[in-house]
C-alpha atoms as a PDB file:
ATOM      1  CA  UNK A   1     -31.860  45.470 -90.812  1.00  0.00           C
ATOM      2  CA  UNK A   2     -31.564  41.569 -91.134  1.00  0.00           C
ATOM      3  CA  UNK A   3     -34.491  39.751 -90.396  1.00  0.00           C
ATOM      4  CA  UNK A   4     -34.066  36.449 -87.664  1.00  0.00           C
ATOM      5  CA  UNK A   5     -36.483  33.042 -88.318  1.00  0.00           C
ATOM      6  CA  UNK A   6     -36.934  33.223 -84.490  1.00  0.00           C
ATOM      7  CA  UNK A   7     -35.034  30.185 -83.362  1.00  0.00           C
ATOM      8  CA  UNK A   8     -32.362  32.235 -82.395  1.00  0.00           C
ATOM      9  CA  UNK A   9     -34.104  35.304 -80.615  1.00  0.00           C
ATOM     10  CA  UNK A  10     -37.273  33.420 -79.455  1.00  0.00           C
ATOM     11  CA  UNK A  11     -40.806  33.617 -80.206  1.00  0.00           C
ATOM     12  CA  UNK A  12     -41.024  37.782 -79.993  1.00  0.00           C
ATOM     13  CA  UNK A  13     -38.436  37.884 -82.047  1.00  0.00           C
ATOM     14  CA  UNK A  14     -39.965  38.964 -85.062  1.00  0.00           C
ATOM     15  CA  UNK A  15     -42.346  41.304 -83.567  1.00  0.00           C
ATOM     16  CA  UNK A  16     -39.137  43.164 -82.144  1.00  0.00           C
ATOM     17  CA  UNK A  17     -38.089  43.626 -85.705  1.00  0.00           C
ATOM     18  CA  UNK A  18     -41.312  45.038 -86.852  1.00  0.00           C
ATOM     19  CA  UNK A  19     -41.736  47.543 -83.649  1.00  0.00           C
ATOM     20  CA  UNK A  20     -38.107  48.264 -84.064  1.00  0.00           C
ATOM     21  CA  UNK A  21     -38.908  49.271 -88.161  1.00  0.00           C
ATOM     22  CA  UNK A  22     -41.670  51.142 -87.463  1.00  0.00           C
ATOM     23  CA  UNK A  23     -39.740  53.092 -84.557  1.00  0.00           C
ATOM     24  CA  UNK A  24     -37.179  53.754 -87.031  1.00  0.00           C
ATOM     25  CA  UNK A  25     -39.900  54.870 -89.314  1.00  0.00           C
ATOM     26  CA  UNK A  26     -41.589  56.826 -86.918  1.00  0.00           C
ATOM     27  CA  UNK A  27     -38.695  59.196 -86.082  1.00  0.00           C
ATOM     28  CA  UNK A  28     -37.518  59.252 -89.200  1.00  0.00           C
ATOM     29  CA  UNK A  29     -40.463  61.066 -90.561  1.00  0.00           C
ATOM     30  CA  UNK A  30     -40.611  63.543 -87.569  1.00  0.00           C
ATOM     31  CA  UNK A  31     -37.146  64.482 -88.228  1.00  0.00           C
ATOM     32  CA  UNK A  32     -37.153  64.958 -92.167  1.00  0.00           C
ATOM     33  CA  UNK A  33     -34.478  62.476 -92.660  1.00  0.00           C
ATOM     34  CA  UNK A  34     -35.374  60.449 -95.611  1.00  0.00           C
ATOM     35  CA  UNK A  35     -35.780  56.911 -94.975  1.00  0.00           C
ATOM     36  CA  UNK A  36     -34.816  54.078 -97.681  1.00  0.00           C
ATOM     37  CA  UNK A  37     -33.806  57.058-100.678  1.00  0.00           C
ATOM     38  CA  UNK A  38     -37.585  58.575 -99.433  1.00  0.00           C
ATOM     39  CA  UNK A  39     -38.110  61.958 -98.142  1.00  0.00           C
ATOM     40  CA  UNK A  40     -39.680  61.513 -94.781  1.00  0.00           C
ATOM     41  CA  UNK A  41     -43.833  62.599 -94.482  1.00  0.00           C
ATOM     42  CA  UNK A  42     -46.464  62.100 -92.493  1.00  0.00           C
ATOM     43  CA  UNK A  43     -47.599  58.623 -91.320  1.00  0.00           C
ATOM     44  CA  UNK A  44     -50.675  57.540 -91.859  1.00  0.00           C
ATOM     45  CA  UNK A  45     -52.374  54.657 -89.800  1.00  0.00           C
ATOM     46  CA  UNK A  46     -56.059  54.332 -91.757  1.00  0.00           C
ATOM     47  CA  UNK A  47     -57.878  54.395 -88.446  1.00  0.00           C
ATOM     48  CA  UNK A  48     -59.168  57.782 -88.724  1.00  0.00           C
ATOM     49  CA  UNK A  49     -58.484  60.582 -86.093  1.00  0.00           C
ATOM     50  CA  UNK A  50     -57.033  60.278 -82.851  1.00  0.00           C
ATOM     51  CA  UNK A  51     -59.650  60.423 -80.280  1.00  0.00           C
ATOM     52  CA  UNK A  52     -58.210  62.829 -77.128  1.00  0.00           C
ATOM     53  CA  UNK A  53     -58.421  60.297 -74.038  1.00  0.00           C
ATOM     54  CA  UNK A  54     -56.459  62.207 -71.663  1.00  0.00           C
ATOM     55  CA  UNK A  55     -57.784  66.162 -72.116  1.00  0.00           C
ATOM     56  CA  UNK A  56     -54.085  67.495 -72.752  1.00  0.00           C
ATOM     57  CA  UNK A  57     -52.876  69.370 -74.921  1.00  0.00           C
ATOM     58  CA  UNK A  58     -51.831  67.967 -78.083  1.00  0.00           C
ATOM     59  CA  UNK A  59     -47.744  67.682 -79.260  1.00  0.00           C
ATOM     60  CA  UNK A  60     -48.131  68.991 -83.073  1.00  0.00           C
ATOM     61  CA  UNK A  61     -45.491  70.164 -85.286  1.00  0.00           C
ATOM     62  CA  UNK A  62     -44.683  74.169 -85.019  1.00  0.00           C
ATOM     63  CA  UNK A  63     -45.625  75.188 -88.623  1.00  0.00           C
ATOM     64  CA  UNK A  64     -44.303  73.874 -91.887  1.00  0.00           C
ATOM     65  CA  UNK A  65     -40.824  73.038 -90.381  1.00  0.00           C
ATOM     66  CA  UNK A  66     -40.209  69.179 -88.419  1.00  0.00           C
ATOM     67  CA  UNK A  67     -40.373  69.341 -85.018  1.00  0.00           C
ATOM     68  CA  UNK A  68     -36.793  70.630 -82.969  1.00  0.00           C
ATOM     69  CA  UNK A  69     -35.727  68.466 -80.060  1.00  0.00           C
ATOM     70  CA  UNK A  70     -36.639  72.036 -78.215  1.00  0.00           C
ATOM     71  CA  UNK A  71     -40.336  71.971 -79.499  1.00  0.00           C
ATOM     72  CA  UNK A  72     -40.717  68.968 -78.402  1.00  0.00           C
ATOM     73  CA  UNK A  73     -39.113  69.171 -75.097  1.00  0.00           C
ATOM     74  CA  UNK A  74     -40.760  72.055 -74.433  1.00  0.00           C
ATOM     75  CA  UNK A  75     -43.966  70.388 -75.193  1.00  0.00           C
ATOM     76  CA  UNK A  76     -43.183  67.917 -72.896  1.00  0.00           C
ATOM     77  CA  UNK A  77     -42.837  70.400 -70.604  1.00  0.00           C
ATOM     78  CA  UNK A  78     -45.879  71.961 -70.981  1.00  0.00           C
ATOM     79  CA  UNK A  79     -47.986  68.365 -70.545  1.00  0.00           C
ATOM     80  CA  UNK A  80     -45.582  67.557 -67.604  1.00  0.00           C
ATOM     81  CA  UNK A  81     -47.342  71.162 -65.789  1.00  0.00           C
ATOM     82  CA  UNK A  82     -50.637  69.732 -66.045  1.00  0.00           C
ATOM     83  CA  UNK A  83     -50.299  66.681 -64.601  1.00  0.00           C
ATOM     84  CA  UNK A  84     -51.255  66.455 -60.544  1.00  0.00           C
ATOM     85  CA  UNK A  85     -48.311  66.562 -58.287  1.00  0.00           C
ATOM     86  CA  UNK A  86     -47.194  63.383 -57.340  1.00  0.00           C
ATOM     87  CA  UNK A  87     -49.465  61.855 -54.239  1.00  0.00           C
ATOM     88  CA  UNK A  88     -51.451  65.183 -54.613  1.00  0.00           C
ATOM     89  CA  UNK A  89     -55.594  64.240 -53.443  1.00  0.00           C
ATOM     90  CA  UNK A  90     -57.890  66.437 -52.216  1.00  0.00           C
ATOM     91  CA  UNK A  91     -61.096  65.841 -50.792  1.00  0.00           C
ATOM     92  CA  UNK A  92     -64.211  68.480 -51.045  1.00  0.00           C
ATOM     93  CA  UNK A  93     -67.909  69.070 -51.021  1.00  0.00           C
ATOM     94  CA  UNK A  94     -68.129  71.138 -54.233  1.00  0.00           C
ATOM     95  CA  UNK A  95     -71.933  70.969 -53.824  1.00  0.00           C
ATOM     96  CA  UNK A  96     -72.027  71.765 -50.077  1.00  0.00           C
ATOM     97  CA  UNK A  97     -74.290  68.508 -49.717  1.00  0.00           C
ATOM     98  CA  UNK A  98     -72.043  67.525 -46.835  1.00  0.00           C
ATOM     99  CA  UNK A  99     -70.861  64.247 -47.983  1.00  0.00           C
ATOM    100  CA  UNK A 100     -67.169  64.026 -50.574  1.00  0.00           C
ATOM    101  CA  UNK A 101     -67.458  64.838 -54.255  1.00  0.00           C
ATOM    102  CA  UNK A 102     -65.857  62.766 -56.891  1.00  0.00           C
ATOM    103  CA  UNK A 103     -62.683  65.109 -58.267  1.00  0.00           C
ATOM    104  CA  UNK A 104     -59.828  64.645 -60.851  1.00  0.00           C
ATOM    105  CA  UNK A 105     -56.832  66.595 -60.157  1.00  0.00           C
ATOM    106  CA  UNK A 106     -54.319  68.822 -62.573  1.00  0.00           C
ATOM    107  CA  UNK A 107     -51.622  70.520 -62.013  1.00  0.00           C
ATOM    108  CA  UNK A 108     -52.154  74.120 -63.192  1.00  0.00           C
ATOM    109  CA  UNK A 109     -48.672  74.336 -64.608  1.00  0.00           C
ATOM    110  CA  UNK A 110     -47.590  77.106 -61.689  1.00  0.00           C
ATOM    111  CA  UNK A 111     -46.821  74.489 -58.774  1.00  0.00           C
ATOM    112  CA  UNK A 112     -50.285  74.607 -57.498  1.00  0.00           C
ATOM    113  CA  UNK A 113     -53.528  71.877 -58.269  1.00  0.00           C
ATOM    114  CA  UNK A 114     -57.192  72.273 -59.660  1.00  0.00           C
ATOM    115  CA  UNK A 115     -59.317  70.204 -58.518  1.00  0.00           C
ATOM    116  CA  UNK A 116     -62.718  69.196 -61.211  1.00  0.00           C
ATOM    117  CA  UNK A 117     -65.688  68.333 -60.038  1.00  0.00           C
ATOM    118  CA  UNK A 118     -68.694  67.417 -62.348  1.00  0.00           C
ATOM    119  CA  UNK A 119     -71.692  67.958 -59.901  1.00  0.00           C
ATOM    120  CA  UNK A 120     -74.194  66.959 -63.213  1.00  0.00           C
ATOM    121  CA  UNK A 121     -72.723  64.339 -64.267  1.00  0.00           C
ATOM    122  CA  UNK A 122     -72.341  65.556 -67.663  1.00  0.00           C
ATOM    123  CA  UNK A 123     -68.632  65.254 -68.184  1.00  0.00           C
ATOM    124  CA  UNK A 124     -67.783  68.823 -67.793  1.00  0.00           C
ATOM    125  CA  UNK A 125     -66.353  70.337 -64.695  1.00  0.00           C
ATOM    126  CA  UNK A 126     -68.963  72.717 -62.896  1.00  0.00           C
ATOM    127  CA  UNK A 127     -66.523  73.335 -59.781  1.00  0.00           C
ATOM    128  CA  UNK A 128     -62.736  74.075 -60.187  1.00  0.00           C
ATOM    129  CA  UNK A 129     -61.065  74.531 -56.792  1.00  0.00           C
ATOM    130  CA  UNK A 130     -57.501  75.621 -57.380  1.00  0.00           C
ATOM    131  CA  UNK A 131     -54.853  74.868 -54.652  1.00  0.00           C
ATOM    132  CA  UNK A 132     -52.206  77.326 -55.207  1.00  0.00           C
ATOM    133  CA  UNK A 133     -49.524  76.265 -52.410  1.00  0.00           C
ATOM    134  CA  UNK A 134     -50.510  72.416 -52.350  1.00  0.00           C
ATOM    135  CA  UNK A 135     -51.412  73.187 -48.369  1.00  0.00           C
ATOM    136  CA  UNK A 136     -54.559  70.730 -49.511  1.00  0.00           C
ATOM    137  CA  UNK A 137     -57.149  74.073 -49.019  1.00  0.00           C
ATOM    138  CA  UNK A 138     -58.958  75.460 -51.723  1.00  0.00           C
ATOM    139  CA  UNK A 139     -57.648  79.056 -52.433  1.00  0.00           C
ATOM    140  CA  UNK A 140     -60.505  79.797 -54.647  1.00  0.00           C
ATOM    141  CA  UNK A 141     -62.733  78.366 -56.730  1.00  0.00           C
ATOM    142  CA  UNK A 142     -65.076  78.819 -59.640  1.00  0.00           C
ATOM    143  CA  UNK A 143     -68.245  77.574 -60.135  1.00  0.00           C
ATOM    144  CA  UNK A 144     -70.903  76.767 -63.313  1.00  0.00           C
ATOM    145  CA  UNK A 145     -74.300  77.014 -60.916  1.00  0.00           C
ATOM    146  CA  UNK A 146     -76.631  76.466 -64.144  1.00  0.00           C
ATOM    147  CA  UNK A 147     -74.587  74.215 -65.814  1.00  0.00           C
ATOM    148  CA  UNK A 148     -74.625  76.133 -68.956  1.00  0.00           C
ATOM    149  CA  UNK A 149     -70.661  75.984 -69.470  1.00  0.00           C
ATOM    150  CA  UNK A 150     -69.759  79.306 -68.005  1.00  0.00           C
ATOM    151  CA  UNK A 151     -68.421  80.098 -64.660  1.00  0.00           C
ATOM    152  CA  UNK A 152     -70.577  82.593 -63.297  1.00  0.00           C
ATOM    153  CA  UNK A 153     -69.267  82.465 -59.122  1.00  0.00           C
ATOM    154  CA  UNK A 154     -66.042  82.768 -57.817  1.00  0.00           C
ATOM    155  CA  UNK A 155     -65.044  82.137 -54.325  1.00  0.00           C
ATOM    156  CA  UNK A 156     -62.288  83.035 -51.828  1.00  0.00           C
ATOM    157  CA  UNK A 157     -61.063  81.619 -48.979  1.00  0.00           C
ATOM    158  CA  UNK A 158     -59.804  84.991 -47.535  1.00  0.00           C
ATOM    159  CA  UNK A 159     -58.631  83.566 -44.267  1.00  0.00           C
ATOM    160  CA  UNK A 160     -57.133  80.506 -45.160  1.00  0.00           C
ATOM    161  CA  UNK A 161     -59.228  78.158 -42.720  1.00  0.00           C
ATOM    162  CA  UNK A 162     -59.610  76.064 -45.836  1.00  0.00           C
ATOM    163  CA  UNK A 163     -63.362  77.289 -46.361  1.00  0.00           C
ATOM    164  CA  UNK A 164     -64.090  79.347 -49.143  1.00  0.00           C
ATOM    165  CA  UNK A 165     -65.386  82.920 -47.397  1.00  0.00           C
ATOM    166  CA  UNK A 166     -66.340  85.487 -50.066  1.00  0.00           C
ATOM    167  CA  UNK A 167     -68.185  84.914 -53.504  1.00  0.00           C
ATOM    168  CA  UNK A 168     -68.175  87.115 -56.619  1.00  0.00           C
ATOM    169  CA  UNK A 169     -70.406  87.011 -59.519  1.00  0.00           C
ATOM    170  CA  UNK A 170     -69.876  87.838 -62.763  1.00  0.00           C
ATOM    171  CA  UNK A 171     -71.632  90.448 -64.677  1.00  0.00           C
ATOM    172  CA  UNK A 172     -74.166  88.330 -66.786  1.00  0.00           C
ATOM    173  CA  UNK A 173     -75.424  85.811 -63.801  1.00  0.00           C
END
């Protein structure tokens, strides 16, 4: 790859080249193929680990072996499932407090939504409505009354009204 003193290309010129290179680089070592007489390896940035800022699953390497452009797709596939359908909100009163509670949306990778809710303010979900047909009703729901990270209530909404009818609770509430 030639290298341009940016008169020709302009100012980003340069910066092009280098995100180009390290593209190059980049693919290079997730497919094995050995870049400048090198074997391709692992790249290595010096910043330490990744931190997880989105709460998806991860796309790793299956095993020993590179990654297949079917490992990969199918990874993409499987982030792809959990994100919200497109438009999809959904307002409830997790706490029953009568006034909206703040929610993030997923998709739960069947064509449905779930619906978070973190009552405590603690960053963990204690309510987890799950729309099922995307009518905008919670089907059911589960619940963490304690907030001790366990979902001890589950709730129907038998008659589809869009309010949850019949609760269940588990064995060690």
């Amino acid at each position: 790859m030639t290298q341009q003193d940016g008169d020709d290309l302009g100012m980003w010129s340069e910066f092009g080249t280098a995100a180009g290179m390290a593209a190059d680089r980049a693919a290079r070592a997730l497919t094995g193929e050995p870049a400048g007489g090198r074997a391709g390896g692992t790249a290595h940035s010096g910043m330490g680990d990744r931190p997880d800022l989105d709460g998806l699953p991860p796309v790793t390497r299956m095993g020993d072996a590179p990654s297949t452009g079917e490992e990969v797709a199918g990874a993409v596939r499987d982030v792809a499932a959990m994100m919200p359908p497109a438009g999809y909100r959904n307002r409830v009163d997790a706490d029953g407090d009568g006034t909206l509670d703040k929610a993030t949306y997923r998709g739960d990778g069947k064509g449905g939504a779930e619906i978070h809710v973190d009552l405590n303010r603690d960053g963990k979900a204690d309510f987890v409505g799950h729309d099922t047909d995307l009518d905008n009703r919670v089907d059911f729901a589960v619940y963490d009354k304690n907030h001790d990270g366990f979902f001890e209530k589950r709730m129907y909404d038998d008659d589809g009204d869009g309010y949850l009818d019949r609760a269940e609770w588990t064995a060690d509430s």
